[in-house]
N, C-alpha and C. Protein backbone atom coordinates (compact mmCIF):
# COMPACT_ATOMS: atom_id res chain seq x y z
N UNK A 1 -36.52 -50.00 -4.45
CA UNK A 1 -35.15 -49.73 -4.79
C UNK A 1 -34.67 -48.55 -3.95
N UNK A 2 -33.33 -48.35 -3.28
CA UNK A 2 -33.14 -47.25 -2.66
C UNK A 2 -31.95 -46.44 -3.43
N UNK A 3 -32.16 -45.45 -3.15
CA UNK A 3 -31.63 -44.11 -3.26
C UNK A 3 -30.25 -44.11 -2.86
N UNK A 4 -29.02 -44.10 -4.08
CA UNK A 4 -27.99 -43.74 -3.31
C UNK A 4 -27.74 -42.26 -3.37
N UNK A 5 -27.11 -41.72 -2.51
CA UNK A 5 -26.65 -40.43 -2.74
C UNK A 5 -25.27 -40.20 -1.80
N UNK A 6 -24.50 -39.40 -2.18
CA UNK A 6 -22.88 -39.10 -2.43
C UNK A 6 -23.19 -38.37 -1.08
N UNK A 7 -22.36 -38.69 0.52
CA UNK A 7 -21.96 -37.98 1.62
C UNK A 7 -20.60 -37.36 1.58
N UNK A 8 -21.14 -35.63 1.94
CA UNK A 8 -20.08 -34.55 2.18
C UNK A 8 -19.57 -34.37 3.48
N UNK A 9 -18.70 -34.92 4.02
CA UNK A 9 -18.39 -34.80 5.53
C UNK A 9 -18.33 -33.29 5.83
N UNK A 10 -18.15 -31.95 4.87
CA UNK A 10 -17.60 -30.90 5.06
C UNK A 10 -18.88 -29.85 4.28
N UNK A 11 -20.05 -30.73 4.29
CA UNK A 11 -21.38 -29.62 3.38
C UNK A 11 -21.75 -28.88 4.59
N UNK A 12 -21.36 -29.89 6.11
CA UNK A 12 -22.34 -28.67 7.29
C UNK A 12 -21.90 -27.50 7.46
N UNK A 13 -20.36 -27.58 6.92
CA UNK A 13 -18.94 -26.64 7.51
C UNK A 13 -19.98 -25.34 6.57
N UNK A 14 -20.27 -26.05 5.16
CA UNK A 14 -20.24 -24.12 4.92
C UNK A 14 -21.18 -23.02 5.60
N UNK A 15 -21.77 -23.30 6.33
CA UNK A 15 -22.32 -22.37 7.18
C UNK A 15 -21.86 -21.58 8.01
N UNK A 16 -20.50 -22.71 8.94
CA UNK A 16 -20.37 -22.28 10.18
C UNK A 16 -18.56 -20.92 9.87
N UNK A 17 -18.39 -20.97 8.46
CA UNK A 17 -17.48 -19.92 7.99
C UNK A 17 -17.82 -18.66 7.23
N UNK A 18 -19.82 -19.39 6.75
CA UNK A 18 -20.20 -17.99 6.11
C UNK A 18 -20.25 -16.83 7.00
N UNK A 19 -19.44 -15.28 6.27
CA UNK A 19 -19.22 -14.33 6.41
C UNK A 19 -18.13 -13.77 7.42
N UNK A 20 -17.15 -14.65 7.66
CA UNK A 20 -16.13 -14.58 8.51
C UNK A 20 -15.33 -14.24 7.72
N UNK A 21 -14.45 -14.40 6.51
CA UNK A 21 -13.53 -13.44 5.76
C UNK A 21 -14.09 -12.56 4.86
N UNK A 22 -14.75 -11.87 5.33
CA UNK A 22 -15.80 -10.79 3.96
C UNK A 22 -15.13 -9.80 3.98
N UNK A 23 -14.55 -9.02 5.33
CA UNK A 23 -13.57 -7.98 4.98
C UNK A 23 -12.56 -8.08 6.77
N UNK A 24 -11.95 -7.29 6.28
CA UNK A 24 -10.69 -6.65 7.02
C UNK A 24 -11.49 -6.63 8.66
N UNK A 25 -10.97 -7.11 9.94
CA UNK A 25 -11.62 -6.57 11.13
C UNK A 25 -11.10 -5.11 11.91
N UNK A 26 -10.75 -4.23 11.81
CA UNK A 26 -10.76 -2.80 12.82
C UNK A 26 -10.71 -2.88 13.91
N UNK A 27 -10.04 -2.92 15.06
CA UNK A 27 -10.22 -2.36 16.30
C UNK A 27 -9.29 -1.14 16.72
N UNK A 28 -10.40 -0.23 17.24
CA UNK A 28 -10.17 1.13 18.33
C UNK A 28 -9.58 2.09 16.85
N UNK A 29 -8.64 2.59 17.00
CA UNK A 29 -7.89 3.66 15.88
C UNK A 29 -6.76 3.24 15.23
N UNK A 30 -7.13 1.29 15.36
CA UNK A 30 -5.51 1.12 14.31
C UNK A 30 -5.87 1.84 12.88
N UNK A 31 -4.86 2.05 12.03
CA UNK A 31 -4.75 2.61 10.97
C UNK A 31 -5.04 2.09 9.92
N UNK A 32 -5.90 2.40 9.31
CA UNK A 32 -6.34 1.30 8.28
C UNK A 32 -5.84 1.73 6.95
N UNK A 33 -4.80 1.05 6.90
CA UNK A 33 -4.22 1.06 6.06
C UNK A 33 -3.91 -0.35 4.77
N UNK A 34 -5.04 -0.39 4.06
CA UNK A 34 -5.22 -1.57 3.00
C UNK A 34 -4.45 -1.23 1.76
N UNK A 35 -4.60 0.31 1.40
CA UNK A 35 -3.68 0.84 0.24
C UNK A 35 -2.93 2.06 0.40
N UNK A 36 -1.94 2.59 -0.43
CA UNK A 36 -1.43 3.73 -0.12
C UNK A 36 -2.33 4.35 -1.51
N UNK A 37 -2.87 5.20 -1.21
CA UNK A 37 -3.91 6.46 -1.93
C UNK A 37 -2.50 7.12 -2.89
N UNK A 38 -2.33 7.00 -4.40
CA UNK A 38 -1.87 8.23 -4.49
C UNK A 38 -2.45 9.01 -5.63
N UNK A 39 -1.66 10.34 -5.81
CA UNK A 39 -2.68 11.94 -6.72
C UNK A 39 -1.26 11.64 -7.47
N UNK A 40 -1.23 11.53 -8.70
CA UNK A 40 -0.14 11.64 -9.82
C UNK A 40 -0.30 13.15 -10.74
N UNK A 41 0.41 13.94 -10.78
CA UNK A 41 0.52 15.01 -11.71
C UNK A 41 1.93 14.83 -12.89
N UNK A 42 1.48 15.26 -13.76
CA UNK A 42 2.57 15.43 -14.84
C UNK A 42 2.73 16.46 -15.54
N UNK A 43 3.87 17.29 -16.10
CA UNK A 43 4.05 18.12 -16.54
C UNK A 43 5.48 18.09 -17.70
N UNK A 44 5.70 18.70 -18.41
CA UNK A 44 6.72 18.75 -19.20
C UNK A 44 8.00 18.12 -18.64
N UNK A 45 9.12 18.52 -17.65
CA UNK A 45 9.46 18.39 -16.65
C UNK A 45 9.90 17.00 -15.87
N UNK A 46 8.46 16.45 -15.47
CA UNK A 46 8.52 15.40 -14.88
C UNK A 46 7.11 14.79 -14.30
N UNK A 47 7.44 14.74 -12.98
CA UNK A 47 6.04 13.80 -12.49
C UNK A 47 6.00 14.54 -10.65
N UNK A 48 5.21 14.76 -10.20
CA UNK A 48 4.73 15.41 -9.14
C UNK A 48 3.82 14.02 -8.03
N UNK A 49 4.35 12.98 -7.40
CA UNK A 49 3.57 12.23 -6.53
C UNK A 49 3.00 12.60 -5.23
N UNK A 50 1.94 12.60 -4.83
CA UNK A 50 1.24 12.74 -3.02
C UNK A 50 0.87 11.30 -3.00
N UNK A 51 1.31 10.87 -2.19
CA UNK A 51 1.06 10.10 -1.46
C UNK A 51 0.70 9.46 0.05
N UNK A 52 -0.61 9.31 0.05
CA UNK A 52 -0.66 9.36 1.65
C UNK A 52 -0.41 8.11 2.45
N UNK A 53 0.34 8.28 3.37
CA UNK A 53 0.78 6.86 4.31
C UNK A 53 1.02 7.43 5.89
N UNK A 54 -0.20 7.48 6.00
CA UNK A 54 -0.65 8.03 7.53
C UNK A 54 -0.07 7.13 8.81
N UNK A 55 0.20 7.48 9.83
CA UNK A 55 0.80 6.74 10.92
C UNK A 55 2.34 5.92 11.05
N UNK A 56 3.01 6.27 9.24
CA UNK A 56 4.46 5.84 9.40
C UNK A 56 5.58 6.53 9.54
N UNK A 57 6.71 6.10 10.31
CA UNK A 57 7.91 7.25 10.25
C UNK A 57 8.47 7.41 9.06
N UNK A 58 8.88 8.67 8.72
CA UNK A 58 9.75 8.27 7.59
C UNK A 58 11.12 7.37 6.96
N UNK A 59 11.46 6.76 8.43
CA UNK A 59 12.71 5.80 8.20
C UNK A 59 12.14 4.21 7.99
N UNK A 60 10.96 4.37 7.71
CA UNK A 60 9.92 2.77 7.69
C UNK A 60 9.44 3.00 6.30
N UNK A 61 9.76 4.17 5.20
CA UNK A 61 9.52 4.38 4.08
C UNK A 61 10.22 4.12 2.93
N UNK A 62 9.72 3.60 2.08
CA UNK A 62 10.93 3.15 1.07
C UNK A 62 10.13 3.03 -0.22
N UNK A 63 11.34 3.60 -0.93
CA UNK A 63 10.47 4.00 -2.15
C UNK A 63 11.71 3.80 -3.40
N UNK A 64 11.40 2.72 -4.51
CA UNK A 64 12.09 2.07 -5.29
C UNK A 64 11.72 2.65 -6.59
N UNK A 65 12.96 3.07 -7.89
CA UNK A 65 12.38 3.23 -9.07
C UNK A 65 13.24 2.41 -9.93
N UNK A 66 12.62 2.17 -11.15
CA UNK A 66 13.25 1.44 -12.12
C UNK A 66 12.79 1.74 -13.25
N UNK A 67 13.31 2.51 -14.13
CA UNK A 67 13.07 2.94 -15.43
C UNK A 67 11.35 3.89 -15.26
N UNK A 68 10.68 2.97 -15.37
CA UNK A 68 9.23 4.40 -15.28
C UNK A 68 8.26 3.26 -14.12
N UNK A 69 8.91 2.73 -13.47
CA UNK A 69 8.46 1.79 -12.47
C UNK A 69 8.60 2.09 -11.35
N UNK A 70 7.76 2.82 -10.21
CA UNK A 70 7.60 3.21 -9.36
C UNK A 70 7.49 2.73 -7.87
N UNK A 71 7.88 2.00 -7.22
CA UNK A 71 7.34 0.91 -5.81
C UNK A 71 7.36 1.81 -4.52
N UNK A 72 6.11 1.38 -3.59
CA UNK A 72 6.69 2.30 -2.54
C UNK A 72 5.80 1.34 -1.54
N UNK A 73 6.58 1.57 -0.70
CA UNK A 73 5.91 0.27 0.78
C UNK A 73 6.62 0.66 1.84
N UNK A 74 5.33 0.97 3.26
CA UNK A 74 5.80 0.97 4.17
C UNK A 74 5.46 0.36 5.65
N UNK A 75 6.23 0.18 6.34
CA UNK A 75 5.47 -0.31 7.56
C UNK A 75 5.42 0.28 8.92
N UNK A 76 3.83 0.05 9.24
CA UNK A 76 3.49 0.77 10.24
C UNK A 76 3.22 0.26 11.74
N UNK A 77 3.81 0.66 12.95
CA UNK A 77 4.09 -0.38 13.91
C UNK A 77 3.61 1.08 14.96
N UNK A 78 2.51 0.46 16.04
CA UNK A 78 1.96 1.14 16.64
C UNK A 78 1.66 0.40 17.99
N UNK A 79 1.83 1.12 18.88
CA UNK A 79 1.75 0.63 20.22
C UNK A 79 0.58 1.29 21.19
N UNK A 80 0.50 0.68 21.90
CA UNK A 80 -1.04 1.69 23.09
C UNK A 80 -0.97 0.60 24.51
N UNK A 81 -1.28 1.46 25.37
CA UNK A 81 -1.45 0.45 26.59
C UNK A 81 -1.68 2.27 27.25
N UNK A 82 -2.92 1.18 27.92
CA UNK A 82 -3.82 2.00 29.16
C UNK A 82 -3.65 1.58 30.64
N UNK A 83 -3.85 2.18 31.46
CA UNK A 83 -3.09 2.09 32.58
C UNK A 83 -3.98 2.45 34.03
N UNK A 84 -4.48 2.13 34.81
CA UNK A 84 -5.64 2.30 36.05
C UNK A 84 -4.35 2.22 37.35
N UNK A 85 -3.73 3.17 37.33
CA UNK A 85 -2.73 3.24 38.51
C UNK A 85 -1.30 1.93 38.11
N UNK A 86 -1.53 0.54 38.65
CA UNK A 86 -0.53 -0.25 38.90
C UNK A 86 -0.82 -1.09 37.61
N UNK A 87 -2.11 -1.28 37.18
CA UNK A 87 -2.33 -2.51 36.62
C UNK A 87 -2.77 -2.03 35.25
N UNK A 88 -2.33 -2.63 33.92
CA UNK A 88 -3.04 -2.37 32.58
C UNK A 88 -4.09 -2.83 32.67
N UNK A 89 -5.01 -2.55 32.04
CA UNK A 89 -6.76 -2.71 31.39
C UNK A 89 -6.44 -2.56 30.36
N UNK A 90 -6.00 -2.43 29.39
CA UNK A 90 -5.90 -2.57 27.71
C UNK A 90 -4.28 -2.20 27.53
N UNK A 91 -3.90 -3.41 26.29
CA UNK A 91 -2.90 -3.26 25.60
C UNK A 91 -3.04 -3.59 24.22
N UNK A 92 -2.95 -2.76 23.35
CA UNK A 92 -3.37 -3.26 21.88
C UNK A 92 -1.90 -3.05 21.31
N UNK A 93 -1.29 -3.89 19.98
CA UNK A 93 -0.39 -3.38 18.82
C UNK A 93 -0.98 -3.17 17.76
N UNK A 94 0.04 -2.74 16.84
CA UNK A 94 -0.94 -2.48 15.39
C UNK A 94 0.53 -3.22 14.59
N UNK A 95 0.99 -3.91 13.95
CA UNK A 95 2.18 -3.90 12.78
C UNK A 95 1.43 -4.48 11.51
N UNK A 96 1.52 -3.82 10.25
CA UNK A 96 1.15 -3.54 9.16
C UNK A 96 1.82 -3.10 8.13
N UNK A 97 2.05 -3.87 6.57
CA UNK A 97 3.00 -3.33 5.79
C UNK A 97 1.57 -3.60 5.02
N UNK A 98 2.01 -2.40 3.73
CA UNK A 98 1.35 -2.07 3.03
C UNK A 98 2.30 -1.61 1.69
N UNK A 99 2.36 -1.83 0.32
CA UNK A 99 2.88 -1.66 -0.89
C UNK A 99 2.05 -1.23 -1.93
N UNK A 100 2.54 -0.40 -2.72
CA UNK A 100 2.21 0.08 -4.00
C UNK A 100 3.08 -0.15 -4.94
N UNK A 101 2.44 -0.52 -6.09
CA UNK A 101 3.62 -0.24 -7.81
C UNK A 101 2.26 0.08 -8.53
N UNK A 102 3.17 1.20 -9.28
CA UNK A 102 3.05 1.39 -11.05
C UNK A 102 3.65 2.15 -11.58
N UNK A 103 3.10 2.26 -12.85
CA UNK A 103 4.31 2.73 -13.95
C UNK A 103 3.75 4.30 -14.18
N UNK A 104 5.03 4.96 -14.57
CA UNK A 104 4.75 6.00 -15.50
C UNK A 104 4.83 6.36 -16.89
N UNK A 105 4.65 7.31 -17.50
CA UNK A 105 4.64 7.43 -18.91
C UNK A 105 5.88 7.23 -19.74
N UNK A 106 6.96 8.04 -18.86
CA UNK A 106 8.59 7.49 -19.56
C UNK A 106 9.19 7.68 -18.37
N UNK A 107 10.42 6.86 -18.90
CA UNK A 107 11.28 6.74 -18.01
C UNK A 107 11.99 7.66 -16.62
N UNK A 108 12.49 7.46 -15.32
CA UNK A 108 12.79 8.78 -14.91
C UNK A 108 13.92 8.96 -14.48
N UNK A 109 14.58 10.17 -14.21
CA UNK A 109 15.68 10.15 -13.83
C UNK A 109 15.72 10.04 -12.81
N UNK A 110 16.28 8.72 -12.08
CA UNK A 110 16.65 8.51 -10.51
C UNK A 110 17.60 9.32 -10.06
N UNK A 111 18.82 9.96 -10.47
CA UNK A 111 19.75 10.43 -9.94
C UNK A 111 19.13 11.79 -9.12
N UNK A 112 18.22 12.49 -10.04
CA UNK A 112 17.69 14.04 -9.64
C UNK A 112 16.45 13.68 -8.68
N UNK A 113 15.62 12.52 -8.62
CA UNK A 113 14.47 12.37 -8.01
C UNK A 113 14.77 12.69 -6.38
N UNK A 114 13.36 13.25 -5.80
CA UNK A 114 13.44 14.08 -4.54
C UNK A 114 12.34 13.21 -3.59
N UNK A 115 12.19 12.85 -2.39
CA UNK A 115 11.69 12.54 -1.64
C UNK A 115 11.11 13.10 -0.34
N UNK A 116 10.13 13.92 0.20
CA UNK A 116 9.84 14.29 0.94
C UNK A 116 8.65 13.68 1.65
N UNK A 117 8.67 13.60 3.15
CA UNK A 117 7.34 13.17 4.25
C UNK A 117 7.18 13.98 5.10
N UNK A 118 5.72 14.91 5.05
CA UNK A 118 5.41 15.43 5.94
C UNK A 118 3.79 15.33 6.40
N UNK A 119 3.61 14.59 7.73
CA UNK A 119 2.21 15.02 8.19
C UNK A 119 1.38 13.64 7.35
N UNK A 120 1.79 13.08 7.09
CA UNK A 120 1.09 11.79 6.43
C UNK A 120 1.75 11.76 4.97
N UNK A 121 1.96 12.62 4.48
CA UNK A 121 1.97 12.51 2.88
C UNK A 121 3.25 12.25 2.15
N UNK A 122 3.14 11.84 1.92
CA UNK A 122 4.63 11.37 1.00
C UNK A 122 5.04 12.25 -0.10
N UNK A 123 5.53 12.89 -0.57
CA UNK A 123 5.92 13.95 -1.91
C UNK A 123 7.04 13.49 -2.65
N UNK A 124 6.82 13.01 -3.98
CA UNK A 124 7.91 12.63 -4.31
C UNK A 124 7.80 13.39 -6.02
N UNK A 125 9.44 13.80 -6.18
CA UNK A 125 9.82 14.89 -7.18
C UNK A 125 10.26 13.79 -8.48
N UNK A 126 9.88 13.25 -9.45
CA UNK A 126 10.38 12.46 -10.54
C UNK A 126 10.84 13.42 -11.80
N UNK A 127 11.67 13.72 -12.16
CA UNK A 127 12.17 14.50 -13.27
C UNK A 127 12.08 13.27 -14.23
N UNK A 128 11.99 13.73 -15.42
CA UNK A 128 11.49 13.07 -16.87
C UNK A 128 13.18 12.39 -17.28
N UNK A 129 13.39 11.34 -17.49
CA UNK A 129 14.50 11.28 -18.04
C UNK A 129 14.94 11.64 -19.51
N UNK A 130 16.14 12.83 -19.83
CA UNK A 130 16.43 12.72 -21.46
C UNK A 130 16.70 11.69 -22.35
N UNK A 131 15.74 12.04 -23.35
CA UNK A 131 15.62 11.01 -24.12
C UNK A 131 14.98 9.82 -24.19
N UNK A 132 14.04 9.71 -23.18
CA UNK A 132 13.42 9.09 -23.12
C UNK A 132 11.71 8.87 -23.86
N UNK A 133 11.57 9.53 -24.52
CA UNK A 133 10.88 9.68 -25.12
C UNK A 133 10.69 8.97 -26.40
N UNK A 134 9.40 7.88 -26.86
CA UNK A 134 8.98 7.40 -27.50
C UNK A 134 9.03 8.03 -29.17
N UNK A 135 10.04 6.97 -30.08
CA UNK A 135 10.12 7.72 -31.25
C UNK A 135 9.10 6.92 -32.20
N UNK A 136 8.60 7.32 -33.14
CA UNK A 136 8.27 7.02 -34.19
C UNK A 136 9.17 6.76 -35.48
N UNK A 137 8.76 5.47 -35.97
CA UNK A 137 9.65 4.94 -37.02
C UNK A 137 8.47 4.58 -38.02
N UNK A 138 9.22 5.09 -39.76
CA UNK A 138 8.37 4.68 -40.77
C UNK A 138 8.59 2.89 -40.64
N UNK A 139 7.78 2.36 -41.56
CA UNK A 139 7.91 0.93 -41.70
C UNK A 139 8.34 0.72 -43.08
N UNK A 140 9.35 -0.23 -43.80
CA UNK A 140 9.57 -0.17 -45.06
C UNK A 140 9.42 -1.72 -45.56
């Protein structure tokens, strides 16, 4: 009696893709930029953000709020070309967007919020919005 058994036209394939998307590839000093890093402080006040987003201008920065909802994404576009007198030997680009969200504790006031970029870091000033603050109610 013979043996049937079920043909995979695509069982040889999994070999010839193992370990080809395992991570991100790098070349020379593009910026590796997978997340924006940020340090959150809070105080009575408001909210104190650093954020680092190394290699972008600040007019490629943009930074969205909505009630205690925070977004910030930017993109980073980088150029290089090497040069042996007349003729290039290397030309690399880099273009890369990268986004962040999350929330904060209460709501903030957009009108007063402050934005500063210097040197990689992003600084951003969130004042607490009035009244925003979580009440407690008996239950009856």
């Amino acid at each position: 009696m013979a043996n049937i058994t079920r043909y995979d036209p695509f069982s040889d394939m999994d070999d010839f893709f193992k370990g080809v998307f395992l991570r991100p590839v790098r070349f020379g000093d593009a910026p590796a930029l997978t997340q924006i890093k940020v340090d959150v402080s809070e105080d009575d006040k408001g909210y104190t953000i650093h954020a680092e987003v190394p290699g972008a201008k600040k007019e490629d920065i943009k930074v969205s709020i909505d009630g205690n909802m925070v977004s910030l994404s930017a993109e980073v576009k980088r150029e290089r070309e090497q040069k042996q007198g007349e003729k290039v030997v290397r030309s690399e680009r880099y273009y890369g967007t990268v986004s962040r969200s999350f929330t904060l504790g209460t709501d903030v006031d957009e009108a007063h919020a402050e934005a500063r970029y210097k040197d990689g870091v992003l600084e951003l000033t969130l004042p607490k919005k009035a009244g925003g603050r979580a009440r407690q109610i008996t239950v009856s």
